[in-house]
N, C-alpha and C. Protein backbone atom coordinates (compact mmCIF):
# COMPACT_ATOMS: atom_id res chain seq x y z
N UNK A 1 0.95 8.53 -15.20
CA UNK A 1 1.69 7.55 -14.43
C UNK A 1 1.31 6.13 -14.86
N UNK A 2 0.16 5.96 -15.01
CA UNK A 2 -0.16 4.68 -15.42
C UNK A 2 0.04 4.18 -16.59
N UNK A 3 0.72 5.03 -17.48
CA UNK A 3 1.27 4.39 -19.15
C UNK A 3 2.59 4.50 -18.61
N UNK A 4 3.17 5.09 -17.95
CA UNK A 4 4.42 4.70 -17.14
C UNK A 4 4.87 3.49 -16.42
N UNK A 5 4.11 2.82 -16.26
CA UNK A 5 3.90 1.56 -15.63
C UNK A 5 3.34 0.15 -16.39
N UNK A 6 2.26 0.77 -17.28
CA UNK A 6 1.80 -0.21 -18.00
C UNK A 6 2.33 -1.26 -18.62
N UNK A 7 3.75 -0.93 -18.79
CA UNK A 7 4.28 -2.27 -19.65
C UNK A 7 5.64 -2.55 -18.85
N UNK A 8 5.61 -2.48 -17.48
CA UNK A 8 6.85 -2.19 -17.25
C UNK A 8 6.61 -3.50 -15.69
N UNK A 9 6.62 -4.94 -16.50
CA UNK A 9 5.91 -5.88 -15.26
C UNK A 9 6.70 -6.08 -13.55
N UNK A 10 7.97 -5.10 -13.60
CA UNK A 10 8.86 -5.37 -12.15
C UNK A 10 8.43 -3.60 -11.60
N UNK A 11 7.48 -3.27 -12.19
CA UNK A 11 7.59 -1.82 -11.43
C UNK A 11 6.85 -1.85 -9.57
N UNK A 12 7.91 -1.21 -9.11
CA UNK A 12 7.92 -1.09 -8.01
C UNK A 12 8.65 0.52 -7.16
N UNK A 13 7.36 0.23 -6.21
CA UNK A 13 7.92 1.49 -5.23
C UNK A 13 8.02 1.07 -4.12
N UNK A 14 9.24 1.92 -3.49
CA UNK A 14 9.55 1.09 -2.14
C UNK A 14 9.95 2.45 -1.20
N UNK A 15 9.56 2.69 -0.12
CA UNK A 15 10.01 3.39 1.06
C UNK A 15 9.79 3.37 2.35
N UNK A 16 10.30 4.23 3.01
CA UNK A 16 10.99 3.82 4.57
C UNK A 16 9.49 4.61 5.51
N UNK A 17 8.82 3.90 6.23
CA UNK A 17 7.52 4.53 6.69
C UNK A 17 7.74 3.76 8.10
N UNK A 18 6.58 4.84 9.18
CA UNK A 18 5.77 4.78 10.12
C UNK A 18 4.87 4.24 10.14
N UNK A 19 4.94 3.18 10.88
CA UNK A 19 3.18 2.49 11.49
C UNK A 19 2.39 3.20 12.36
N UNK A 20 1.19 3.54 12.01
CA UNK A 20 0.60 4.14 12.87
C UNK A 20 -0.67 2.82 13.22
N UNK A 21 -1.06 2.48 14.04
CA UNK A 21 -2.10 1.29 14.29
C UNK A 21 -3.43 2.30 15.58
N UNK A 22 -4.52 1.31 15.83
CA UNK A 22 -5.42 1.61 16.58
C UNK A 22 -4.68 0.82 18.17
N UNK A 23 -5.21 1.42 19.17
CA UNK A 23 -4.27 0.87 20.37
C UNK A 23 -5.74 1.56 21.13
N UNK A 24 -6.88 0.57 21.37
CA UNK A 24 -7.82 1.08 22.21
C UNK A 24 -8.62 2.19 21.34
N UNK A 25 -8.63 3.19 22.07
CA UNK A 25 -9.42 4.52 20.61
C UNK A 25 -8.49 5.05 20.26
N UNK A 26 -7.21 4.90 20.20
CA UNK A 26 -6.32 5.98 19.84
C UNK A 26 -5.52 5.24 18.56
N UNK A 27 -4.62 6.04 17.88
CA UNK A 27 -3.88 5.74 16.92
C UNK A 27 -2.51 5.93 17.17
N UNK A 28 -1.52 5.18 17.51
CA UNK A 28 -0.46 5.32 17.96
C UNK A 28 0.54 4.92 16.92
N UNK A 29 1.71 5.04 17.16
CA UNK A 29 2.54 4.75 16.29
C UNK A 29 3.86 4.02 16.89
N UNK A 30 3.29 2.74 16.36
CA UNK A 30 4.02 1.20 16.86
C UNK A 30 4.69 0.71 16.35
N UNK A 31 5.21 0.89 15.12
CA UNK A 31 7.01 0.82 14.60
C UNK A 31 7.49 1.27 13.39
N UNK A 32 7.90 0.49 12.76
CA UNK A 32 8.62 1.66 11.35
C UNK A 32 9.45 0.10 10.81
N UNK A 33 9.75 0.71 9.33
CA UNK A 33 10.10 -0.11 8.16
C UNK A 33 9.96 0.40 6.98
N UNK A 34 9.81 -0.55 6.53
CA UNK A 34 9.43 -0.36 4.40
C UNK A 34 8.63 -0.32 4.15
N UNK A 35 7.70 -0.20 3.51
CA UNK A 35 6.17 -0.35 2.45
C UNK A 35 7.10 -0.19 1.06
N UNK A 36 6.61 -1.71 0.39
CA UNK A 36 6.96 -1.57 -0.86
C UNK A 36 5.35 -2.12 -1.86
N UNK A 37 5.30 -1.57 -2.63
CA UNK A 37 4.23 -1.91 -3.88
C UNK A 37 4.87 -2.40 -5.43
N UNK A 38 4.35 -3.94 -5.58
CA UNK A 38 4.39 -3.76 -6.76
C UNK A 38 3.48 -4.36 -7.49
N UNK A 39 3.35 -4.93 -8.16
CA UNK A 39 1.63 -5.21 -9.41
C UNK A 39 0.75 -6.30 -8.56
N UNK A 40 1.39 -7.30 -7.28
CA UNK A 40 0.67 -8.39 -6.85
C UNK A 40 0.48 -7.63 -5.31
N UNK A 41 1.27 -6.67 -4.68
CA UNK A 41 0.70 -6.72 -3.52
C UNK A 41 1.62 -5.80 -2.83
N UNK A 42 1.37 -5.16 -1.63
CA UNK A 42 1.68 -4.33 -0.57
C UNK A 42 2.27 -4.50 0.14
N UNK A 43 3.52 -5.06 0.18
CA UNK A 43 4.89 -5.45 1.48
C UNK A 43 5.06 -4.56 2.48
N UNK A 44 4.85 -4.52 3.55
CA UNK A 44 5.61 -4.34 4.94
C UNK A 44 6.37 -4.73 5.56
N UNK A 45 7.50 -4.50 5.99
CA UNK A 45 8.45 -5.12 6.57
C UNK A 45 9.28 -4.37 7.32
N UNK A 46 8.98 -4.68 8.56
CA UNK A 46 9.49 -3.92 9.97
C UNK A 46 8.76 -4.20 11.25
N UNK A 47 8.63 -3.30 12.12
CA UNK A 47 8.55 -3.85 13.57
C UNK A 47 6.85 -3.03 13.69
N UNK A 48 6.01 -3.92 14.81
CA UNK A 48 4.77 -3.54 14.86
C UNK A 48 5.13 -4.04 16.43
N UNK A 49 4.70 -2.76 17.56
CA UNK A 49 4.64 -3.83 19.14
C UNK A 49 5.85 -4.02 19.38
N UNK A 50 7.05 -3.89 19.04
CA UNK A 50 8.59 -4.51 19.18
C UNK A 50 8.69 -5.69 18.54
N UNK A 51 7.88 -5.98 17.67
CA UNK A 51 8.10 -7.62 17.03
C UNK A 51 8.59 -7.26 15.65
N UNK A 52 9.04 -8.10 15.12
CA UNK A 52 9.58 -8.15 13.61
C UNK A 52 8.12 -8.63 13.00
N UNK A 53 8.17 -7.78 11.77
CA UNK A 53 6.44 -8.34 11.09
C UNK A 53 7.19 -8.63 9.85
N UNK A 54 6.40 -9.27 9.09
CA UNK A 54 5.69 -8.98 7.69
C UNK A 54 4.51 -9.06 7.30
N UNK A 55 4.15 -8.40 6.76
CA UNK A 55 2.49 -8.16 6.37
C UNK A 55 2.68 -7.61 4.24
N UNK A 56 1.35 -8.94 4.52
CA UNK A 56 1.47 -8.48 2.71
C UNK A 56 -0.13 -8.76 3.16
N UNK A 57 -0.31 -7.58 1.51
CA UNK A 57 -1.83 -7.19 1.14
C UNK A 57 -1.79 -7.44 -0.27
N UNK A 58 -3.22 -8.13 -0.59
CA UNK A 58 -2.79 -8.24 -2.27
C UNK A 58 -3.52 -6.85 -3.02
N UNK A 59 -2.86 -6.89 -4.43
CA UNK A 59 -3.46 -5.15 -4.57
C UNK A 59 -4.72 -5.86 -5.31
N UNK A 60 -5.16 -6.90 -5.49
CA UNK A 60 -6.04 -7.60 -6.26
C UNK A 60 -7.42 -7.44 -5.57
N UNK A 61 -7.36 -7.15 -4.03
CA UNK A 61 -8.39 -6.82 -3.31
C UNK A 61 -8.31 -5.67 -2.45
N UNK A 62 -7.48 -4.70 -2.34
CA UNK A 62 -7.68 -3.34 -2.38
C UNK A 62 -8.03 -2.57 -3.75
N UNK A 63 -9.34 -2.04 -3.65
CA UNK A 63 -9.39 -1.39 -4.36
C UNK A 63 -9.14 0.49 -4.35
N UNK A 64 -9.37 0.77 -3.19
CA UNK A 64 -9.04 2.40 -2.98
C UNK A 64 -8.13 2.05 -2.01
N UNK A 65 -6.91 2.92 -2.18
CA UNK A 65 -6.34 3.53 -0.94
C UNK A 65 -6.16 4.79 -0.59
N UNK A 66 -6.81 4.69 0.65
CA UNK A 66 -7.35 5.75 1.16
C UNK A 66 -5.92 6.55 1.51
N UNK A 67 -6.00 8.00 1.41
CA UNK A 67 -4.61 8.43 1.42
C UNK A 67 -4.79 10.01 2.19
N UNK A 68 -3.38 10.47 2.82
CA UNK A 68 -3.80 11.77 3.64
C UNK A 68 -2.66 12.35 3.12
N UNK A 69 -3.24 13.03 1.77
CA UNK A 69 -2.29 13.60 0.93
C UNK A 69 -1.15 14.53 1.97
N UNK A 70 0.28 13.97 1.37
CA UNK A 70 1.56 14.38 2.03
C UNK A 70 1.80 13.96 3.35
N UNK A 71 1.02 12.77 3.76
CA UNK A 71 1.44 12.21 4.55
C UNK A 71 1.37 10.93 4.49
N UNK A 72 0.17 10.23 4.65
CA UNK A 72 0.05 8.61 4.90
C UNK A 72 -0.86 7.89 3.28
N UNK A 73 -0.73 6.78 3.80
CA UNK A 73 -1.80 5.55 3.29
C UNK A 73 -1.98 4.73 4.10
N UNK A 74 -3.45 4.79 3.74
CA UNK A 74 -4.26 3.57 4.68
C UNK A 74 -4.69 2.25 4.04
N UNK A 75 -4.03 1.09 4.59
CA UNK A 75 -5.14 -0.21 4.46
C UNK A 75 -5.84 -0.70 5.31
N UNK A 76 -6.85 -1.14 5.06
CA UNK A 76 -8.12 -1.50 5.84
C UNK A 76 -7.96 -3.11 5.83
N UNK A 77 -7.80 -3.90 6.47
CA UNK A 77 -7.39 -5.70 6.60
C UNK A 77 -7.92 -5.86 7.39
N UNK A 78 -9.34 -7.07 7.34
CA UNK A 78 -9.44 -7.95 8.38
C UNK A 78 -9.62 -7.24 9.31
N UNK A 79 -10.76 -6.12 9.64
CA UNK A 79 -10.72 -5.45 10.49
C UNK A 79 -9.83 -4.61 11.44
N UNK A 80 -8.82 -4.35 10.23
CA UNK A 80 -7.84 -3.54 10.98
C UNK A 80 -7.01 -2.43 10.22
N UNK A 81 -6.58 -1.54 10.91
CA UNK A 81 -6.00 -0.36 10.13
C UNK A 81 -4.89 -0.10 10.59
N UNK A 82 -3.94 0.05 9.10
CA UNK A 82 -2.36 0.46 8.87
C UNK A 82 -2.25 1.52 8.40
N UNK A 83 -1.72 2.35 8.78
CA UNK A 83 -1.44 4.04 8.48
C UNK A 83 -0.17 3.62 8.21
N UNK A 84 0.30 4.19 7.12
CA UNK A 84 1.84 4.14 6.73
C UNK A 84 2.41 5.41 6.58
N UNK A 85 3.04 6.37 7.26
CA UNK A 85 3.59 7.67 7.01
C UNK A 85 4.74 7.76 5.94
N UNK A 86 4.52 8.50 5.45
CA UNK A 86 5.75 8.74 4.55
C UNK A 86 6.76 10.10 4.95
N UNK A 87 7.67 10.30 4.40
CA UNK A 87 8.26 11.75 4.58
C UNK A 87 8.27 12.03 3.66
N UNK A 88 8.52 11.79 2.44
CA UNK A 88 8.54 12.12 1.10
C UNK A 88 7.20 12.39 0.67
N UNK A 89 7.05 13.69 0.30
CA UNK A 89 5.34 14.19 0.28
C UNK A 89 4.48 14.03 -0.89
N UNK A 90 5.14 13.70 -1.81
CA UNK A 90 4.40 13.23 -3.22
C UNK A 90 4.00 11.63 -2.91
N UNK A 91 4.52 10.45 -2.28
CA UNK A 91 5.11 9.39 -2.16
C UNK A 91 3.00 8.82 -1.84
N UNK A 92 2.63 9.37 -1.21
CA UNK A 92 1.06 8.50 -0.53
C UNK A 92 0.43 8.89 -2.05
N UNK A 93 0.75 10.01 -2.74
CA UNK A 93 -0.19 9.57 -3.78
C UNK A 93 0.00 8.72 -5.03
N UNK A 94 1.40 8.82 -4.99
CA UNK A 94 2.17 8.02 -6.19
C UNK A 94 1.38 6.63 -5.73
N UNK A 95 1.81 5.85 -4.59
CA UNK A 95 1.25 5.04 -3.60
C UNK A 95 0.20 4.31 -3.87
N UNK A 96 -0.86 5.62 -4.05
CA UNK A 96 -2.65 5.23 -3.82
C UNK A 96 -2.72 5.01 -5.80
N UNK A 97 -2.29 6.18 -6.76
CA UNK A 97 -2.23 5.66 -8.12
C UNK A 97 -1.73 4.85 -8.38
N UNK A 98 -1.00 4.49 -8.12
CA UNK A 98 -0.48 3.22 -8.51
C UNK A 98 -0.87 1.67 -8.02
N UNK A 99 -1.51 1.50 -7.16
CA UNK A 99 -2.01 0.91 -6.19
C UNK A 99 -3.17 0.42 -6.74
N UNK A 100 -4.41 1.46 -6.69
CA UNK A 100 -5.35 1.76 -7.73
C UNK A 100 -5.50 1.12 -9.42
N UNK A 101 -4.49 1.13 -9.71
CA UNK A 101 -4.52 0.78 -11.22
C UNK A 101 -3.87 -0.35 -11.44
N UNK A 102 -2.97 -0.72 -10.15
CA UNK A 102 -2.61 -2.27 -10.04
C UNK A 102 -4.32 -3.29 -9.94
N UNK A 103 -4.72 -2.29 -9.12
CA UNK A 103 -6.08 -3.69 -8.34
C UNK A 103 -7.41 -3.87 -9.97
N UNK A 104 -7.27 -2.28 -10.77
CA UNK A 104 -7.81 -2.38 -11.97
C UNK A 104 -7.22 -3.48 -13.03
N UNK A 105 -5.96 -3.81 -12.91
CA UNK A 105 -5.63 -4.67 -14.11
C UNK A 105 -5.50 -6.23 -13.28
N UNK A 106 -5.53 -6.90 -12.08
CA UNK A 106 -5.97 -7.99 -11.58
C UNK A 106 -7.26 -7.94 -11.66
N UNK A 107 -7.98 -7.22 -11.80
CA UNK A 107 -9.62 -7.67 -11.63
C UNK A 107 -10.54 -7.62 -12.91
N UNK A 108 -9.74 -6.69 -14.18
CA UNK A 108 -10.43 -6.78 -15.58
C UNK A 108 -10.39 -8.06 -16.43
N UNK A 109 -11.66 -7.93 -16.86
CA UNK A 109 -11.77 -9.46 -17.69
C UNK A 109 -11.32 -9.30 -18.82
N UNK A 110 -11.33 -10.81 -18.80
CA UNK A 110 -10.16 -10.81 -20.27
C UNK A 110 -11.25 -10.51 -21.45
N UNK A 111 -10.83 -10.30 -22.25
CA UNK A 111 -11.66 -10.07 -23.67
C UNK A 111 -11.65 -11.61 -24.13
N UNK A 112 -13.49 -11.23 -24.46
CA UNK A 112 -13.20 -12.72 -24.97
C UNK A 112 -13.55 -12.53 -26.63
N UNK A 113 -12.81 -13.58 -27.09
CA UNK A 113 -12.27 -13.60 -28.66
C UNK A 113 -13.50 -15.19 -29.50
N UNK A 114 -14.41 -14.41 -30.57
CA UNK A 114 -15.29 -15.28 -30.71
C UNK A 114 -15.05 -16.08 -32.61
């Protein structure tokens, strides 16, 4: 997947997910939208609480995403956690690889040339 991507600078995945959030000790599930990924960062866009959100994450400082194969991905922000459900059951890992190898090529140093 990742030479699939490697040269390909608009690659993006985008789908229709569940918020699942913390609500006290529990994990509830407080609205629904998009999660889209592409090489700079993690778009959300939909309702959290009944409110209209957007929430972006850069992939430059995620480095794992934590994932519940055939179902979710998790980001961890600022002390807080986004469960994103998917229905499409391949989709959290495509997700987390790709994700993964975005935050590897923002954070490798450049070669230096002497």
């Amino acid at each position: 997947m990742e030479s699939l991507i490697a040269d390909d600078n608009s690659y993006t995945i985008t789908t229709s997910v569940r918020l699942v959030r913390y609500q006290g000790n529990n994990l509830v599930e407080v609205g629904h939208g998009r999660l889209t990924l592409n090489r700079d960062e993690y778009i959300y866009e939909g309702s959290d609480k009944d409110q209209n959100v957007l929430y972006r994450f850069a992939t430059k400082s995620i480095q794992y995403l934590p994932v519940d194969i055939g179902a979710d991905v998790q980001i961890y922000d600022n002390y807080e956690v986004y469960q994103f459900y998917m229905d499409t059951k391949y989709l959290p890992v495509k997700f987390s690889t790709a994700g993964e190898f975005f935050y590897r090529l923002k954070n490798e140093k450049p070669v230096e040339k002497h």
